[in-house]
Protein backbone atom coordinates (compact mmCIF):
# COMPACT_ATOMS: atom_id res chain seq x y z
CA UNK A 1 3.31 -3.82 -12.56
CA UNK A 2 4.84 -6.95 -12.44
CA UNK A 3 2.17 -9.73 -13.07
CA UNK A 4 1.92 -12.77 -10.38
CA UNK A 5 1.89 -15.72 -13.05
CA UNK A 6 1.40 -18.29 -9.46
CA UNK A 7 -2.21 -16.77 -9.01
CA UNK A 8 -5.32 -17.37 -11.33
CA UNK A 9 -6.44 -13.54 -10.95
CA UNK A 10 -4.79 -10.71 -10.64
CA UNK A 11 -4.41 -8.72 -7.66
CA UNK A 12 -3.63 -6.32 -5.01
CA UNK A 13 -2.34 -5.29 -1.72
CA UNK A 14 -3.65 -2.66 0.44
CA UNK A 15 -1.46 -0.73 2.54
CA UNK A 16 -2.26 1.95 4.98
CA UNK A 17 -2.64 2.66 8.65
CA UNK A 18 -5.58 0.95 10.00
CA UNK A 19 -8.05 2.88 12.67
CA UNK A 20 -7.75 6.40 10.55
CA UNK A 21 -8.39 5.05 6.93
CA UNK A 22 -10.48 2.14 7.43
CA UNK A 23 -13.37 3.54 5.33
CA UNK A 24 -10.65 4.29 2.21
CA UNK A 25 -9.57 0.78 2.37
CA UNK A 26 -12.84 -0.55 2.57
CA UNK A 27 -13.88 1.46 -0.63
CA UNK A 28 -10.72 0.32 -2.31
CA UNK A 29 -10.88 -3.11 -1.65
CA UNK A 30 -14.65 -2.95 -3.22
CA UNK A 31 -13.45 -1.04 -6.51
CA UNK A 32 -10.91 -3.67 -6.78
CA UNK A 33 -13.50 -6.59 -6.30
CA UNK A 34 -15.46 -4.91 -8.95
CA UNK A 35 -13.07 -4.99 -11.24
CA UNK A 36 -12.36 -8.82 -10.93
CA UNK A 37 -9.11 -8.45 -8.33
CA UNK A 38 -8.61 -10.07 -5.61
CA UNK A 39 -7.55 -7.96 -2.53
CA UNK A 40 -4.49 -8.67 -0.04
CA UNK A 41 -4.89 -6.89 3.58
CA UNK A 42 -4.62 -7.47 7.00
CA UNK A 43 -8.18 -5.82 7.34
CA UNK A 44 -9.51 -8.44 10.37
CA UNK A 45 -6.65 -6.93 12.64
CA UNK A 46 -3.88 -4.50 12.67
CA UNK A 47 -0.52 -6.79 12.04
CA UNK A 48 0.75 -7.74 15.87
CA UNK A 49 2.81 -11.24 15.91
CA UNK A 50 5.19 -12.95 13.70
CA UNK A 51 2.25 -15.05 12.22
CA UNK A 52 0.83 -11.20 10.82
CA UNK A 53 4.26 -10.80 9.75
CA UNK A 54 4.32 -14.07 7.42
CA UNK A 55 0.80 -12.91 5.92
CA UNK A 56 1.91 -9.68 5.42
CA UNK A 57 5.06 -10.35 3.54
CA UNK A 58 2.72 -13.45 1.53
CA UNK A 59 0.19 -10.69 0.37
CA UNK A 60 2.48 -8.90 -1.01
CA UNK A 61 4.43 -11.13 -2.70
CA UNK A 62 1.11 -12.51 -3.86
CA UNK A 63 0.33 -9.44 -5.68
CA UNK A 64 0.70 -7.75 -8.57
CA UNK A 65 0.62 -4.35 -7.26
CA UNK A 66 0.31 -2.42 -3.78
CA UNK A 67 -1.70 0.10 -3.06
CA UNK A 68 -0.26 2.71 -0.53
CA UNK A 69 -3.14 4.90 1.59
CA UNK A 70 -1.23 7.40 3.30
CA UNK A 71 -3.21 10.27 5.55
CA UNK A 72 -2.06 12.03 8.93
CA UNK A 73 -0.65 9.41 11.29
CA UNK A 74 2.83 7.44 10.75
CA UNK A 75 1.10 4.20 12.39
CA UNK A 76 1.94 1.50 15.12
CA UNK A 77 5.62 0.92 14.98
CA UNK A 78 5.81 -2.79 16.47
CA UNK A 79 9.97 -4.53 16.22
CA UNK A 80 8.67 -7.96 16.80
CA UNK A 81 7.11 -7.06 13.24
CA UNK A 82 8.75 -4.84 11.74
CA UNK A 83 12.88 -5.81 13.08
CA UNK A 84 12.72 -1.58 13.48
CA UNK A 85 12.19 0.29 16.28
CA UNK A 86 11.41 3.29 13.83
CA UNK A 87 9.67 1.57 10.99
CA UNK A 88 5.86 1.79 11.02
CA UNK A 89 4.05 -1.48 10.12
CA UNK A 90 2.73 0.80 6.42
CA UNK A 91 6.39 1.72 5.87
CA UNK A 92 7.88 -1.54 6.70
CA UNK A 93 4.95 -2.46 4.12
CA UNK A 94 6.08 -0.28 1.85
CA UNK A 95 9.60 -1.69 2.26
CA UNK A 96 8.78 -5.12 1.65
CA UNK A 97 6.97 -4.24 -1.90
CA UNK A 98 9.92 -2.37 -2.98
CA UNK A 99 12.36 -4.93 -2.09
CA UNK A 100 10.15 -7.42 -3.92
CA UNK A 101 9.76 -4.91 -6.89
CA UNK A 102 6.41 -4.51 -6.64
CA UNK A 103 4.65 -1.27 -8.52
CA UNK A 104 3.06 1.21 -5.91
CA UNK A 105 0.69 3.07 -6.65
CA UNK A 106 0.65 6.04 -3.88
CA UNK A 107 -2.29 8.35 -2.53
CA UNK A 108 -2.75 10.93 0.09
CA UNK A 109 -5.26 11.81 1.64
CA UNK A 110 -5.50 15.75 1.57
CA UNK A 111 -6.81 17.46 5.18
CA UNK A 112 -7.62 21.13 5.24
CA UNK A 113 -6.33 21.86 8.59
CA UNK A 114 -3.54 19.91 8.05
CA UNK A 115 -4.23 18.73 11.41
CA UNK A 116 -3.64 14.86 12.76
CA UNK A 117 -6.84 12.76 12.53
CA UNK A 118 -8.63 12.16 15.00
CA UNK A 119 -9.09 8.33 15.45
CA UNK A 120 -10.19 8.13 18.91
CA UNK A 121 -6.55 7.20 20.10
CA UNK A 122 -5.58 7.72 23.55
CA UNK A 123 -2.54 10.20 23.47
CA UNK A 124 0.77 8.82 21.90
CA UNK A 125 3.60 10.15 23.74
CA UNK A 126 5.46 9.02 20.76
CA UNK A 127 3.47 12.06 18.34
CA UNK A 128 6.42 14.06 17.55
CA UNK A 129 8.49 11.34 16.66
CA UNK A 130 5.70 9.63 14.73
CA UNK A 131 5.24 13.12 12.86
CA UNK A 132 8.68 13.82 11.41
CA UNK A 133 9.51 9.72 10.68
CA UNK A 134 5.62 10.73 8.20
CA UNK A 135 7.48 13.76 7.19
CA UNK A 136 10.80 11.65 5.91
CA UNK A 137 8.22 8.65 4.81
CA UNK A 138 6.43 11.42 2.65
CA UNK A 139 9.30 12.73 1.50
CA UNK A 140 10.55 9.32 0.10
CA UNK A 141 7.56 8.57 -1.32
CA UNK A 142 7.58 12.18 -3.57
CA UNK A 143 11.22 11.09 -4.82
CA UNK A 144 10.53 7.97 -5.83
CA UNK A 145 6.75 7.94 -7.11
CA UNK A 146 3.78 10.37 -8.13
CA UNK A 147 1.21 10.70 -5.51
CA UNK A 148 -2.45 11.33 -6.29
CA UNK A 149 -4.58 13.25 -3.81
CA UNK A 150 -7.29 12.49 -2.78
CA UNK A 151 -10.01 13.90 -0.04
CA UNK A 152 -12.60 11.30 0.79
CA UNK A 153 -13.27 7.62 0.17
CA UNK A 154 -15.27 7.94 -3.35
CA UNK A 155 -13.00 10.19 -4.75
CA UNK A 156 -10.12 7.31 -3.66
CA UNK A 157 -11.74 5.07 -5.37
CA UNK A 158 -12.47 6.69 -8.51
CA UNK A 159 -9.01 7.55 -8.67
CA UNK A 160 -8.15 3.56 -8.00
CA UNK A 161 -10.44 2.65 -11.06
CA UNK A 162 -8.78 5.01 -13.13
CA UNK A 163 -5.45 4.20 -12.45
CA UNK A 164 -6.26 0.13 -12.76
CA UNK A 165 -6.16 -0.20 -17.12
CA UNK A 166 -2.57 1.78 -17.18
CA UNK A 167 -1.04 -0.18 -14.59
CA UNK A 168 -2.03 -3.37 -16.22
CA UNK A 169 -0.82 -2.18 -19.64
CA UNK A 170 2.55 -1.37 -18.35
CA UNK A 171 2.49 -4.90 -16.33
CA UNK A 172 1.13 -6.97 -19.90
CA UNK A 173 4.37 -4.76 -21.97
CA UNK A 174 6.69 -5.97 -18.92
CA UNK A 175 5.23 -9.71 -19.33
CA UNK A 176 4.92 -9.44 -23.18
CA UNK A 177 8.92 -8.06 -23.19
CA UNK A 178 10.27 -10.69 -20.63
CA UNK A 179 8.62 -13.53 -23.21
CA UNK A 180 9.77 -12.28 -26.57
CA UNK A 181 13.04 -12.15 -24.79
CA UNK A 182 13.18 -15.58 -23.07
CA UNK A 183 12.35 -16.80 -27.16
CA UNK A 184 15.24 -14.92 -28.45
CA UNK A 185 18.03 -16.48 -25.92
CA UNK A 186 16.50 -20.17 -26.96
């Protein structure tokens, strides 16, 4: 983790598709507000405009960590976001907190029938695009990090908590290391 030393408390941004996992975010964001963080998300609205764009990119920078939901759908792919006509708003998210070396911490959320979610969504004629660009997204995310799985919103958040004291550890050794050596070059 890489500690925000322009905020007075420590926090974190929320990342996920919107309509399917809204209950997972809303029991993150309360673990986290337990725990004295303070939460960055588009939760009012799904991003849509440039302004959505600025507050994305400002939450995350803002943070000291992102948290990445990931279930069944790949999410709304919007350009005059995202630049991409392939890049979902969560993995143009996900982008964004890489490029600003940001730690992730990555979940999934496990289905039995491995079947899409249903989310009340009219038909996407899109799907079968949407589905493989989550297969490559997925497969990314196993290369480069160590998902933890997770099948309903309590168990998401328990796994949150648990995860929160390690992550700052490795964040205050980062900080600690970064001071002893800005002393040493003086």
């Amino acid at each position: 983790m890489n500690i925000n030393m322009h905020t007075s408390h420590p926090s974190a941004f929320i990342s996920s598709t919107f309509m399917d996992l809204k209950q997972e975010r809303k029991a993150v964001a309360q673990i986290l507000r337990e725990n004295g963080l303070n939460v960055n998300a588009l939760d009012v609205k799904p991003a849509s405009s440039q302004t959505s764009r600025r507050e994305i990119v400002n939450g995350i920078k803002e943070s000291d960590f992102v948290i990445l939901i990931i279930g069944n759908r790949y999410g709304s792919i919007l350009p005059q976001v995202t630049g991409s006509s392939t890049l979902s708003i969560t993995r143009w998210e996900y982008k964004k907190a890489v490029q600003l070396n940001k730690s992730i911490l990555v979940y999934y959320k496990e289905n039995p029938g491995n079947e899409p979610a249903d989310t009340g969504d009219s038909p996407d004629p899109d799907d079968a695009f949407k589905q493989e660009q989550l297969k490559q997204f997925k497969r990314q995310l196993d290369e480069n990090h160590t998902p933890k799985y997770f099948s309903n919103p309590d168990e998401l958040a328990r796994e949150i908590h648990a995860a929160l004291i390690p992550v700052y550890r490795d964040g205050l050794k980062l900080l600690l290391s970064r001071q002893r050596r800005r002393k040493i070059r003086y």
